[in-house]
Protein backbone atom coordinates (compact mmCIF):
# COMPACT_ATOMS: atom_id res chain seq x y z
CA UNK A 1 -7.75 17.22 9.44
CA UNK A 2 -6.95 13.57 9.87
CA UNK A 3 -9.28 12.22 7.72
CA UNK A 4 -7.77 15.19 4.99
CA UNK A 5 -4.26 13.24 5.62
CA UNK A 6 -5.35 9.90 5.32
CA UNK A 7 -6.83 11.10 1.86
CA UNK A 8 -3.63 12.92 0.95
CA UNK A 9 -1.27 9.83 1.88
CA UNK A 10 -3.75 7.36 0.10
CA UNK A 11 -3.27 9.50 -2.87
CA UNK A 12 0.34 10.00 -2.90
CA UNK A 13 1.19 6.08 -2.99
CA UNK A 14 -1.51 6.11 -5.92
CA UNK A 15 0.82 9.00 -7.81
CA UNK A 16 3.87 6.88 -6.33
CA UNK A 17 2.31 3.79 -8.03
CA UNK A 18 1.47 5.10 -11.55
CA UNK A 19 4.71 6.73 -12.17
CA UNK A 20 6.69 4.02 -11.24
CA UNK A 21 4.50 1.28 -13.59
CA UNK A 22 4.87 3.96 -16.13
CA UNK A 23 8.25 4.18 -16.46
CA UNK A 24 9.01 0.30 -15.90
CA UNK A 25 6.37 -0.68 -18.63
CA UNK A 26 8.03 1.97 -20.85
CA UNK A 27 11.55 -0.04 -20.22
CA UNK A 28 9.91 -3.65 -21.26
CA UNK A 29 9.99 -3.72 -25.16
CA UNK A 30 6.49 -4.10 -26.77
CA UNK A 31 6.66 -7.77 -27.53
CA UNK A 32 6.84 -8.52 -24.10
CA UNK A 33 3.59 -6.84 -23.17
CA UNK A 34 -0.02 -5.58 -24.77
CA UNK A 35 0.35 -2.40 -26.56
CA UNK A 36 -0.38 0.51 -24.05
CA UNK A 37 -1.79 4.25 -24.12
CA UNK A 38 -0.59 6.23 -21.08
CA UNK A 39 -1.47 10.05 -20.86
CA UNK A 40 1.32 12.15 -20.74
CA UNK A 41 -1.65 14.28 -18.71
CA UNK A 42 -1.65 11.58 -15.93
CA UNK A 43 1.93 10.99 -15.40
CA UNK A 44 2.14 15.07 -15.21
CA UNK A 45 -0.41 15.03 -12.61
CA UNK A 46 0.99 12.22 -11.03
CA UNK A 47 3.92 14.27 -10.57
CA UNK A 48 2.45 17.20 -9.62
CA UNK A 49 0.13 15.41 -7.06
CA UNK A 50 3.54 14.35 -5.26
CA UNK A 51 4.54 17.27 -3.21
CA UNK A 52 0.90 18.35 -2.93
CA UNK A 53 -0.07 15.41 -1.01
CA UNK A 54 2.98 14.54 0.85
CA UNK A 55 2.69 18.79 1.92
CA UNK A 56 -0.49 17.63 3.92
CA UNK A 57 0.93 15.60 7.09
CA UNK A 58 3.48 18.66 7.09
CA UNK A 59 0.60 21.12 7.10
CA UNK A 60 -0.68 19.15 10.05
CA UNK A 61 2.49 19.69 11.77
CA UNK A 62 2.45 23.87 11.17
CA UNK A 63 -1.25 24.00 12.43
CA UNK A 64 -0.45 22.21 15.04
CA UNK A 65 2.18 24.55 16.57
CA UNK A 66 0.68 27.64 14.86
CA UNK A 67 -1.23 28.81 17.66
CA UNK A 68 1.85 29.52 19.66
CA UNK A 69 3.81 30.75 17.57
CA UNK A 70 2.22 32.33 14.65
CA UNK A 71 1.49 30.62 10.99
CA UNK A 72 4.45 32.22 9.58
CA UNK A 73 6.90 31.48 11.77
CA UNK A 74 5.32 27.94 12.46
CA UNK A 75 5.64 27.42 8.73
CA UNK A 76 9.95 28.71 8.94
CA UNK A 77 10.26 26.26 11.88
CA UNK A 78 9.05 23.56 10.76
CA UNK A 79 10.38 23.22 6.89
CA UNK A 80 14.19 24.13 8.22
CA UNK A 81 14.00 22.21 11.43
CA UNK A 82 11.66 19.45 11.84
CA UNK A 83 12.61 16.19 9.51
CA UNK A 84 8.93 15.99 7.85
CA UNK A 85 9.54 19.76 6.37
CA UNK A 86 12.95 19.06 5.49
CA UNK A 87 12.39 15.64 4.15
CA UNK A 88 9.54 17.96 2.05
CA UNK A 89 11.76 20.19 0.56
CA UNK A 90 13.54 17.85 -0.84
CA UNK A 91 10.27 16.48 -2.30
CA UNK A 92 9.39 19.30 -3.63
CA UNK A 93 12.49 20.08 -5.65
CA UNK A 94 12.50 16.26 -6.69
CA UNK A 95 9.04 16.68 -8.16
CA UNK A 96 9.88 19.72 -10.02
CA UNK A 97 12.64 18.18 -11.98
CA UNK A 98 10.38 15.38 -12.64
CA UNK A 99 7.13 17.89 -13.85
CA UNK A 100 9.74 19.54 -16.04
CA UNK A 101 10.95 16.28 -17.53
CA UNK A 102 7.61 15.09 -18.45
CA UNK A 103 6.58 18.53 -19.92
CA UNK A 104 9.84 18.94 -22.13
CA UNK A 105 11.13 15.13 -23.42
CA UNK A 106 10.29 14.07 -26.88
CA UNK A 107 8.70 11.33 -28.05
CA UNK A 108 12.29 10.02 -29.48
CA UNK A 109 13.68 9.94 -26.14
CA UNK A 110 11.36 7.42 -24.52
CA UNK A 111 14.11 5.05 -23.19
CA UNK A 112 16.37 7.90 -21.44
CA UNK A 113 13.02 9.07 -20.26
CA UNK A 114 11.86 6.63 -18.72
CA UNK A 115 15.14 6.16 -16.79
CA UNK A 116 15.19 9.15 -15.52
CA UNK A 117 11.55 8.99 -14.59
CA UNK A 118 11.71 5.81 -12.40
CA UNK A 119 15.07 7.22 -10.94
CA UNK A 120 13.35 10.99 -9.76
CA UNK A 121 10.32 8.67 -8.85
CA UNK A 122 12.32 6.65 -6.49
CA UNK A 123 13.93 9.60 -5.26
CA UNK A 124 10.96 11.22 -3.94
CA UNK A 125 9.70 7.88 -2.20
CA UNK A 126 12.86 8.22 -0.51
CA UNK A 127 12.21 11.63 0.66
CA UNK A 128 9.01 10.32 1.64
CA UNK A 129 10.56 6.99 3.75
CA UNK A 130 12.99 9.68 5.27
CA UNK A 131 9.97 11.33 7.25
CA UNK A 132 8.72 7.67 8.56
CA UNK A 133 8.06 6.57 11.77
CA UNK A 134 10.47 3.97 11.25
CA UNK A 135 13.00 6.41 9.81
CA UNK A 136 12.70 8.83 13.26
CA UNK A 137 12.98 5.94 15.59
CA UNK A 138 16.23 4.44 13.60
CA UNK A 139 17.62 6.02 10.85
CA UNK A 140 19.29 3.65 8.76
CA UNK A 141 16.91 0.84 8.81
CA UNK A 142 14.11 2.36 9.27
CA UNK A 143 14.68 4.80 6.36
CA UNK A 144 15.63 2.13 4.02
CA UNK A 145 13.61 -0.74 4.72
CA UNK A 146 10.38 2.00 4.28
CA UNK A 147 12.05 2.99 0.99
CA UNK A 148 12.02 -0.72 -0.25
CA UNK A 149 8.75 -1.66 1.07
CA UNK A 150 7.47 1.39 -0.75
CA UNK A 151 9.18 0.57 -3.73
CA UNK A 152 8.47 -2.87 -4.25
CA UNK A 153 4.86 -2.01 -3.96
CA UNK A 154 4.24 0.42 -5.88
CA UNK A 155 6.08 -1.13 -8.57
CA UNK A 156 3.50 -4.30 -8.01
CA UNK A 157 0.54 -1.68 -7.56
CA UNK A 158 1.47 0.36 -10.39
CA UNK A 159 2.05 -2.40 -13.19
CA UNK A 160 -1.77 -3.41 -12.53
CA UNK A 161 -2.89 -0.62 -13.07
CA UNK A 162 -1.63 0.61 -16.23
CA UNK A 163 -1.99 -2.88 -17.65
CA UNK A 164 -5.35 -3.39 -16.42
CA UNK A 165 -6.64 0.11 -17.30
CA UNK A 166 -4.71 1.57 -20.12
CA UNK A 167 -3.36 -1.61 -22.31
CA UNK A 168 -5.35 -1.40 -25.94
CA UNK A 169 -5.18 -4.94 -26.77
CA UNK A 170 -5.17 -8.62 -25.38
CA UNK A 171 -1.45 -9.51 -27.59
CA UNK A 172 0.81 -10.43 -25.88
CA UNK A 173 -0.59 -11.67 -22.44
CA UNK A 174 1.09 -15.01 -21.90
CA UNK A 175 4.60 -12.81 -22.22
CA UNK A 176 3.45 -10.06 -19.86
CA UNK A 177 2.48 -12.58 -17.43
CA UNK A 178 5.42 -14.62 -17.83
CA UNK A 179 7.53 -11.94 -16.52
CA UNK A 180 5.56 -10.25 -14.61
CA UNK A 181 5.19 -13.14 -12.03
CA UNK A 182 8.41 -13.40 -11.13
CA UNK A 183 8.51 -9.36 -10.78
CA UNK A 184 5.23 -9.73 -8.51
CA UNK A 185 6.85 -12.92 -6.36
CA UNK A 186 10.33 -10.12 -6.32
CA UNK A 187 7.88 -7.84 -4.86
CA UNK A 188 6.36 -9.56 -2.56
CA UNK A 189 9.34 -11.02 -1.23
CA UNK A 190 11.16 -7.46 -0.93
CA UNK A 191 7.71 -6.07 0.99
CA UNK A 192 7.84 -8.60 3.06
CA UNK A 193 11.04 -8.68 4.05
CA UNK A 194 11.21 -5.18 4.59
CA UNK A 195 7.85 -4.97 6.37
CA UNK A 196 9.51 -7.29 9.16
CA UNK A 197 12.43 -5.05 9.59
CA UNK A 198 9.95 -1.82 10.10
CA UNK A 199 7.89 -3.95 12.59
CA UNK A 200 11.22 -4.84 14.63
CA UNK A 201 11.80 -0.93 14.61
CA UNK A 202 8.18 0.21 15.08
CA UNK A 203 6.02 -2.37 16.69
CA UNK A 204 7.09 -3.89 20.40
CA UNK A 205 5.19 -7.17 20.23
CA UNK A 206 3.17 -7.70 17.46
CA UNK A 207 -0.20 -9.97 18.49
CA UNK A 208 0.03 -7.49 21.89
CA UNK A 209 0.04 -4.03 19.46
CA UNK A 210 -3.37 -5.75 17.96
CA UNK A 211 -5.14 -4.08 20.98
CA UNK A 212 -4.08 -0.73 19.87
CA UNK A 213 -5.73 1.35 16.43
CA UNK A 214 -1.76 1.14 14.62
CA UNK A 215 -1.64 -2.76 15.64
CA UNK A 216 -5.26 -3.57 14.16
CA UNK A 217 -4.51 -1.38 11.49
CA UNK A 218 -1.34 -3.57 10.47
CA UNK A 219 -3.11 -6.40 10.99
CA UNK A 220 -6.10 -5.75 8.74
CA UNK A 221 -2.88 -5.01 6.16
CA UNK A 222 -1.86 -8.34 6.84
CA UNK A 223 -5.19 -10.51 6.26
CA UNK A 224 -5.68 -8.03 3.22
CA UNK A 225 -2.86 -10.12 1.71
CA UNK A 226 -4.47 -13.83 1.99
CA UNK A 227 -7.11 -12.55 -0.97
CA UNK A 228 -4.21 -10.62 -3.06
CA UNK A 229 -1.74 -13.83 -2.70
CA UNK A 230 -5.22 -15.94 -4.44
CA UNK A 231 -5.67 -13.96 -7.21
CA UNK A 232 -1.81 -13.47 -7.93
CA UNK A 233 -1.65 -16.88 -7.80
CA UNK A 234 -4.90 -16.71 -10.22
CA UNK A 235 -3.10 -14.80 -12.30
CA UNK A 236 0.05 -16.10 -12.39
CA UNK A 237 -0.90 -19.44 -13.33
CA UNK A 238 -4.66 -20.28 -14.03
CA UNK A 239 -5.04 -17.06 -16.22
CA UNK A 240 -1.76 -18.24 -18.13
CA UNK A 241 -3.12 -21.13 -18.28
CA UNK A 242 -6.51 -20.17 -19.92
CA UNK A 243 -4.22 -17.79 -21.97
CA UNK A 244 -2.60 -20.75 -23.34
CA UNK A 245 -5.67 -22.66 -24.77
CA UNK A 246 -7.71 -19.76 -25.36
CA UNK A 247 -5.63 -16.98 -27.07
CA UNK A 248 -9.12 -14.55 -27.11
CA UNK A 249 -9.23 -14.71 -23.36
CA UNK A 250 -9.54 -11.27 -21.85
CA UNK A 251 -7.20 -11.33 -18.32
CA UNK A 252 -8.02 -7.61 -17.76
CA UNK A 253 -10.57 -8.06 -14.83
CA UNK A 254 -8.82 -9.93 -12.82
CA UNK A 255 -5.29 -8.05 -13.29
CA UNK A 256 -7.56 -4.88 -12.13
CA UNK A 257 -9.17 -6.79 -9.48
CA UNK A 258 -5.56 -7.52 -7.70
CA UNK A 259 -5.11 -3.70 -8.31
CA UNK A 260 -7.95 -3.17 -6.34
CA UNK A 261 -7.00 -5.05 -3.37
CA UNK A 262 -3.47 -3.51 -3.04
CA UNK A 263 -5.57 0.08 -3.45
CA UNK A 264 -7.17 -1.79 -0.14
CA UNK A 265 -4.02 -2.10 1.42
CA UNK A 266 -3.15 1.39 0.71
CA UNK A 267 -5.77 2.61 2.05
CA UNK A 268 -5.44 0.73 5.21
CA UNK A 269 -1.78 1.44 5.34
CA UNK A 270 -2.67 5.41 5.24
CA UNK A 271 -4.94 5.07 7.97
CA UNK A 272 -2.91 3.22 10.64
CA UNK A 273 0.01 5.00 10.07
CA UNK A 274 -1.35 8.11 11.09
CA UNK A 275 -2.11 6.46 14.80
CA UNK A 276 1.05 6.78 17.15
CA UNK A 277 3.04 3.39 16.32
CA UNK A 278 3.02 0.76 19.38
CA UNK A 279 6.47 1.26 20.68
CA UNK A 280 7.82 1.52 24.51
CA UNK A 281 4.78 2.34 26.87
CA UNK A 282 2.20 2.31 24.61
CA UNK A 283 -0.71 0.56 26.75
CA UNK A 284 -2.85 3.40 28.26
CA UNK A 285 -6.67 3.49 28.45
CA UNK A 286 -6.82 6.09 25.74
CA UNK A 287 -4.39 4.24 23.56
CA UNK A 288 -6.62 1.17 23.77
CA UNK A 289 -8.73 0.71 20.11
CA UNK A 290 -12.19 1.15 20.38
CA UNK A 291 -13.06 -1.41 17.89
CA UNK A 292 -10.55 -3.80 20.55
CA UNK A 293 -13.07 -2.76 23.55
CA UNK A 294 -16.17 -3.56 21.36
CA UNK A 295 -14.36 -7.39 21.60
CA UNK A 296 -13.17 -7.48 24.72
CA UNK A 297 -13.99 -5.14 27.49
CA UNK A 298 -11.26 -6.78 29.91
CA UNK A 299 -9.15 -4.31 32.36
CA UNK A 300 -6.55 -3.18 30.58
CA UNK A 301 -2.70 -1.90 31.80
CA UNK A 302 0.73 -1.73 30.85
CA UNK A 303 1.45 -5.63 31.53
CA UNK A 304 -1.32 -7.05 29.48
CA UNK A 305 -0.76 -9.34 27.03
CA UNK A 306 -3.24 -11.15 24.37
CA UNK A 307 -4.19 -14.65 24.32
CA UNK A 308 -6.17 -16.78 22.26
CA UNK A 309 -8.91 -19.40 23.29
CA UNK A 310 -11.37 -20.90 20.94
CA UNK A 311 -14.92 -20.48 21.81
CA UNK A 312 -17.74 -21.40 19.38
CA UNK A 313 -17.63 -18.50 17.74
CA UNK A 314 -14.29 -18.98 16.36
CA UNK A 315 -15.24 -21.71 15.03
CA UNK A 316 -18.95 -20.36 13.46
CA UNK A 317 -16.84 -17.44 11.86
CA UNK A 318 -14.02 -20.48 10.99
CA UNK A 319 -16.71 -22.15 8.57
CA UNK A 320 -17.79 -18.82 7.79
CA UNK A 321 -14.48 -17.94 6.33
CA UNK A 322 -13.52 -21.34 4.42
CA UNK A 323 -17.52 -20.21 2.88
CA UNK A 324 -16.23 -16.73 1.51
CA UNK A 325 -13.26 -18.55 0.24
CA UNK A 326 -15.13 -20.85 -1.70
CA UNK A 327 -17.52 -18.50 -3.21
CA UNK A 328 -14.12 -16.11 -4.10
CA UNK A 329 -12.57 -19.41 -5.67
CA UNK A 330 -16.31 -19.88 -7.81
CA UNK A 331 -16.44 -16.76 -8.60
CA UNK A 332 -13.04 -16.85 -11.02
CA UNK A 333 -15.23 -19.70 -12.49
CA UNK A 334 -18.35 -18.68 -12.89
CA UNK A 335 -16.74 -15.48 -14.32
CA UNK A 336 -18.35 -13.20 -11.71
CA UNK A 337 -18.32 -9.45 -11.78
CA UNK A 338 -14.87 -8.33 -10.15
CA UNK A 339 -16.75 -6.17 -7.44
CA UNK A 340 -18.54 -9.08 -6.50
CA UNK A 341 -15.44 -10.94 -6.16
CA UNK A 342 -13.40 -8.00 -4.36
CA UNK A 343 -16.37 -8.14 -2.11
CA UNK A 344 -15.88 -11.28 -0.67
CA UNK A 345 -12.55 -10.71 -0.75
CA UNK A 346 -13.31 -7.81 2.20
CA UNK A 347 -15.69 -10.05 3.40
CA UNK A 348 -13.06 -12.56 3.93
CA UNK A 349 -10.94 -10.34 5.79
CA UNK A 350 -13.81 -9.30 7.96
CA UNK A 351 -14.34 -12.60 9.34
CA UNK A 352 -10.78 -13.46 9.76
CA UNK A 353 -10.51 -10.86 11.99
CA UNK A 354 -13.88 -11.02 13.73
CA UNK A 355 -12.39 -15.06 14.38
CA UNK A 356 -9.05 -13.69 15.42
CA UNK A 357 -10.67 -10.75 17.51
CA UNK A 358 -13.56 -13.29 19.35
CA UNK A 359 -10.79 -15.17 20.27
CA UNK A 360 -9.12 -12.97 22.22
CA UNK A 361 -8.12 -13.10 25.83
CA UNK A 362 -6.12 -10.39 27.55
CA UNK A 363 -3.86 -11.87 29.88
C-alpha cells in the first residue's frame, strides 16, 4: 500500500502542476510566448485525477483502523473526524466545481476561465497543505508555508511542461524566457523560503535527521536542486543567448529536461514524506535508515549526532563529482540527448551523497 501512495501523491503534484501552468500560460497574451495546444481532455483529467489521488493516503488511514472497527464505520470516522478526511472533502467538492468548469466554459471565455481555474486549483493545494505534516504539528505555519511551497512549484513544474511538450512553434522564445526567469527565480525563492519554515516545524536538526529515511529523503531533494539550478541557469541565459543569434534555435529539450528533474524532486518528495518526519524522539534502532547503516554501522541512540571527517573517499567521489559536472556542462554543448544529460544529472546527485554519506561520523 505504500508504494500505491507514493504513486498516488507523485501523481497528484503532476495534476497540481499541469493545471496550474495551464491556466497561467492561458493569462500571458500570445506574443509573450510560442503558440500552444493544450487538451481540454488533459486539464479534465487533471482535475479529475485530484481527489482520486489525494483519496489514497486517506484510504490508507480507513484500512488501517478497519479491522477494529469495520470498513464502514472506519470510512464515517475518518472523513468527519480525522483532518486528512476532512481536509478530503473539501477536495473533493473543490475538484468538482473545477471538472464542471472545464466541461461547460466556452471558448470565448478563456480569460475568466482561466481565473477561475488557477483560483479552484490553488484551492485544492490548500486542502491538500491542510492535511500536512507540517500543518498537524502547527497549524498556521505549517499549513501555509506547505501551501506556498506547493504553489510556487508547481507553477515552476507546470510552465515546463506545457511549454516543453505542448507549444507548436519556436516564436516567440526570447519573450517567454524573458519572463519566465524572473517567474522561475520568484519560485525558487518562495520554495525556498517556505521549505525552511516547514523544516523549523518538521525536522529537529537537520544534518542529524540525515540518519533517518524522511532526513535522507529531504536531503536527496536538496542535492536534486544543484542540477535544476544549472540548467535554469542554462536556460535563463545561455539558451537566450543562443536565441538571440540564432532565431531557428529549438530550446524545447532543455526546457523539458528541467521538467524532468523537478518530476525527480517530486518523486523524491512523495517518497520521504510518507516516512514519519524527524521530530522530538525520533532516534530509535528501527527509525534508523537502512541505506544510513549500509554507511555507517556505528551504535546508534537518542544522543547521537553526525559529524563529518574527510577520508580518501571523500575526496575520490569529490573528483568524481566535479567529473559528472563537467560532462553535464559538455553535454549542453555537444548537444547531447537530454536523457543522457538528466543522467548525469542523477549521477551527480549520487555521488554527492555517497561523498556526504562516506563522510559521516556519528558522534
Amino acid at each position: 500500500m505504500e508504494i500505491l501512495v507514493i504513486i498516488s501523491q507523485v501523481l497528484l503534484y503532476l495534476c497540481f502542476s499541469v493545471l496550474a501552468g495551464s491556466f497561467l500560460l492561458m493569462l500571458v497574451p500570445r506574443h509573450y510566448r510560442p503558440e500552444l495546444n493544450i487538451p481540454k481532455s488533459l486539464l479534465l483529467l487533471s482535475a479529475i485525477g485530484i481527489p482520486i489521488f489525494a483519496f489514497i493516503p486517506v484510504w490508507d488511514i480507513i484500512l488501517f483502523i478497519a479491522p477494529r472497527l469495520g470498513l464502514m464505520e472506519s470510512i464515517k470516522i475518518v472523513l468527519t473526524t480525522y483532518t486528512a478526511g476532512t481536509a478530503w472533502d473539501f477536495t473533493l467538492l473543490v475538484s468538482i466545481v473545477l471538472v464542471l468548469l472545464i466541461i461547460f466554459t466556452k471558448s470565448t471565455e478563456k480569460t475568466l476561465f482561466a481565473y477561475l481555474g488557477a483560483l479552484l486549483t490553488f484551492g485544492s493545494i490548500f486542502t491538500v497543505a491542510w492535511s500536512s505534516h507540517a500543518g498537524a504539528l502547527n497549524p498556521q505555519i505549517g499549513i501555509i508555508s506547505d501551501f506556498i511551497h506547493l504553489v510556487a512549484v508547481s507553477i515552476w513544474v507546470g510552465v515546463l511542461l506545457i511549454m516543453g511538450w505542448f507549444s507548436n512553434n519556436h516564436e516567440n522564445w526570447l519573450k517567454f524566457l524573458s519572463w519566465f526567469s524572473i517567474v522561475a527565480f520568484s519560485c525558487l525563492s518562495a520554495t525556498a523560503l517556505s521549505g525552511l519554515f516547514m523544516m523549523d516545524v518538521i525536522v529537529d536538526g537537520y544534518i542529524d535527521s540525515w540518519m533517518v529515511s524522511y532526513g535522507q529523503g529531504l536531503l536527496l531533494k536538496h542535492l536534486f536542486m544543484l542540477p535544476l539550478l544549472f540548467y535554469a541557469l542554462v536556460n535563463g541565459l545561455i539558451v537566450k543567448y543562443k536565441i538571440s543569434k540564432n532565431a531557428s534555435f529549438n530550446p524545447t529539450p532543455w526546457i523539458r529536461l528541467e521538467s524532468f528533474i523537478l518530476f525527480a524532486i517530486f518523486t523524491i518528495t512523495a517518497i520521504f514524506s510518507q516516512q514519519p518526519p524527524p521530530h522530538g524522539n525520533y532516534l530509535t534502532n528501527e527509525a534508523i535508515s537502512p541505506l544510513f547503516r549500509f554507511f555507517n554501522d556505528a551504535p546508534i541512540d537518542i544522543n547521537s549526532t553526525v559529524g563529518f571527517v574527510v577520508n580518501s573517499n571523500t575526496v575520490i567521489f569529490f573528483f568524481l563529482t566535479v567529473l559528472l559536472l563537467g560532462l553535464m556542462v559538455l553535454s549542453f554543448f555537444r548537444k547531447a540527448p537530454i536523457l543522457l544529460s538528466f543522467l548525469f544529472s542523477c549521477l551527480l546527485v549520487a555521488s554527492i551523497f555517497t561523498m556526504l554519506m562516506v563522510t559521516i561520523v556519528v558522534r
